[in-house]
Protein backbone atom coordinates (compact mmCIF):
# COMPACT_ATOMS: atom_id res chain seq x y z
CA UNK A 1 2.65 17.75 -3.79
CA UNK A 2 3.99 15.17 -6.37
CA UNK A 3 1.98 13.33 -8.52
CA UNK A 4 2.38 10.10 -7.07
CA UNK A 5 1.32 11.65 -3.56
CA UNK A 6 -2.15 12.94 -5.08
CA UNK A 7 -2.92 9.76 -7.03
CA UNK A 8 -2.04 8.01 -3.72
CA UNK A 9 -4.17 10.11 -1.76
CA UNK A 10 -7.32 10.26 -4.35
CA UNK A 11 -7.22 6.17 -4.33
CA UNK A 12 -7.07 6.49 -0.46
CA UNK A 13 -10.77 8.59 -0.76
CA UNK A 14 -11.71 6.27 -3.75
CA UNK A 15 -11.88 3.29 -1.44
CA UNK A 16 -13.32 5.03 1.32
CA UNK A 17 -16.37 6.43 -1.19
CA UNK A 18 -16.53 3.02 -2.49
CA UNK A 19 -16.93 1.28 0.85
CA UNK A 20 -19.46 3.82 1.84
CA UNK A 21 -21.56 3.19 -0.97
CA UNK A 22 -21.58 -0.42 -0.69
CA UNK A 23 -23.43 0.39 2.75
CA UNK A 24 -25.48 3.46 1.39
CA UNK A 25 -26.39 2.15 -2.40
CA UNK A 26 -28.87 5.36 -2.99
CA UNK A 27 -26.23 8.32 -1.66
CA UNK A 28 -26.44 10.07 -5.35
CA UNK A 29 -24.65 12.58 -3.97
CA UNK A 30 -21.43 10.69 -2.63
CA UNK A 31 -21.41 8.77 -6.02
CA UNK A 32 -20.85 11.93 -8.26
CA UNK A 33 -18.31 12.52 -5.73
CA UNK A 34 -16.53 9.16 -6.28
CA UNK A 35 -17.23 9.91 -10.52
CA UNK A 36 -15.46 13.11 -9.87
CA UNK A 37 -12.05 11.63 -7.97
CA UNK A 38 -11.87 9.14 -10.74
CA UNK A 39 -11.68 11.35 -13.27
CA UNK A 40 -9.22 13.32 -11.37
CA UNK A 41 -7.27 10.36 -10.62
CA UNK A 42 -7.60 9.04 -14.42
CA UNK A 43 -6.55 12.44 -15.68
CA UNK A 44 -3.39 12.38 -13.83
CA UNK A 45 -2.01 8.96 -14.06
CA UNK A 46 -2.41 9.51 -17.42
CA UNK A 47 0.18 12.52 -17.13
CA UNK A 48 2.51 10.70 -15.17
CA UNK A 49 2.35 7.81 -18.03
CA UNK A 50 3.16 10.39 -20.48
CA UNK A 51 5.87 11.87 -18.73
CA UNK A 52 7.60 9.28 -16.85
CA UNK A 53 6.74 5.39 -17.56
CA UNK A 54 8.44 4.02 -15.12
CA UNK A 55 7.16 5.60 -12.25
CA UNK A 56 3.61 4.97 -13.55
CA UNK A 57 4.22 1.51 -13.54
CA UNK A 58 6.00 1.57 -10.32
CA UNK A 59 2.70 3.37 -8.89
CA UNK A 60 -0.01 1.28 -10.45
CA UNK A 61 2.29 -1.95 -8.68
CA UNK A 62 1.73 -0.66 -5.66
CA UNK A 63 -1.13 0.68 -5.60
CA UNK A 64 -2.69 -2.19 -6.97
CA UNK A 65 -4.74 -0.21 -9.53
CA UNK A 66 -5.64 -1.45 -13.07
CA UNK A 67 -3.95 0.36 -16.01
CA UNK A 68 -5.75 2.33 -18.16
């Protein structure tokens, strides 16, 4: 799908990791997972900020993500 549907569907499974390993602190295995979708993520919000600015910045406003 679109661009903005991944990122908004990787920071869907980003918060669901990260609540999981608040309750599971030594699941190794579900944190390389979480390293991996953030890199994923990273990589393409940085493509969408190098081809379209605006709808980056629209998409980090409502996702309420940081900006890299």
């Amino acid at each position: 799908g679109s661009v903005e549907f991944q990122v908004f569907s990787f920071t869907n499974k980003i918060r669901r990791l990260a609540s999981h390993l608040e309750l599971h602190k030594k699941d190794f295995s579900s944190e390389r997972g979480l390293r991996r979708l953030l890199g994923k993520r990273r990589r393409l919000l940085a493509y969408l900020a190098k081809k379209n600015r605006v709808r980056y910045k629209k998409l980090i406003g409502q996702l309420n993500i940081r900006e890299q």
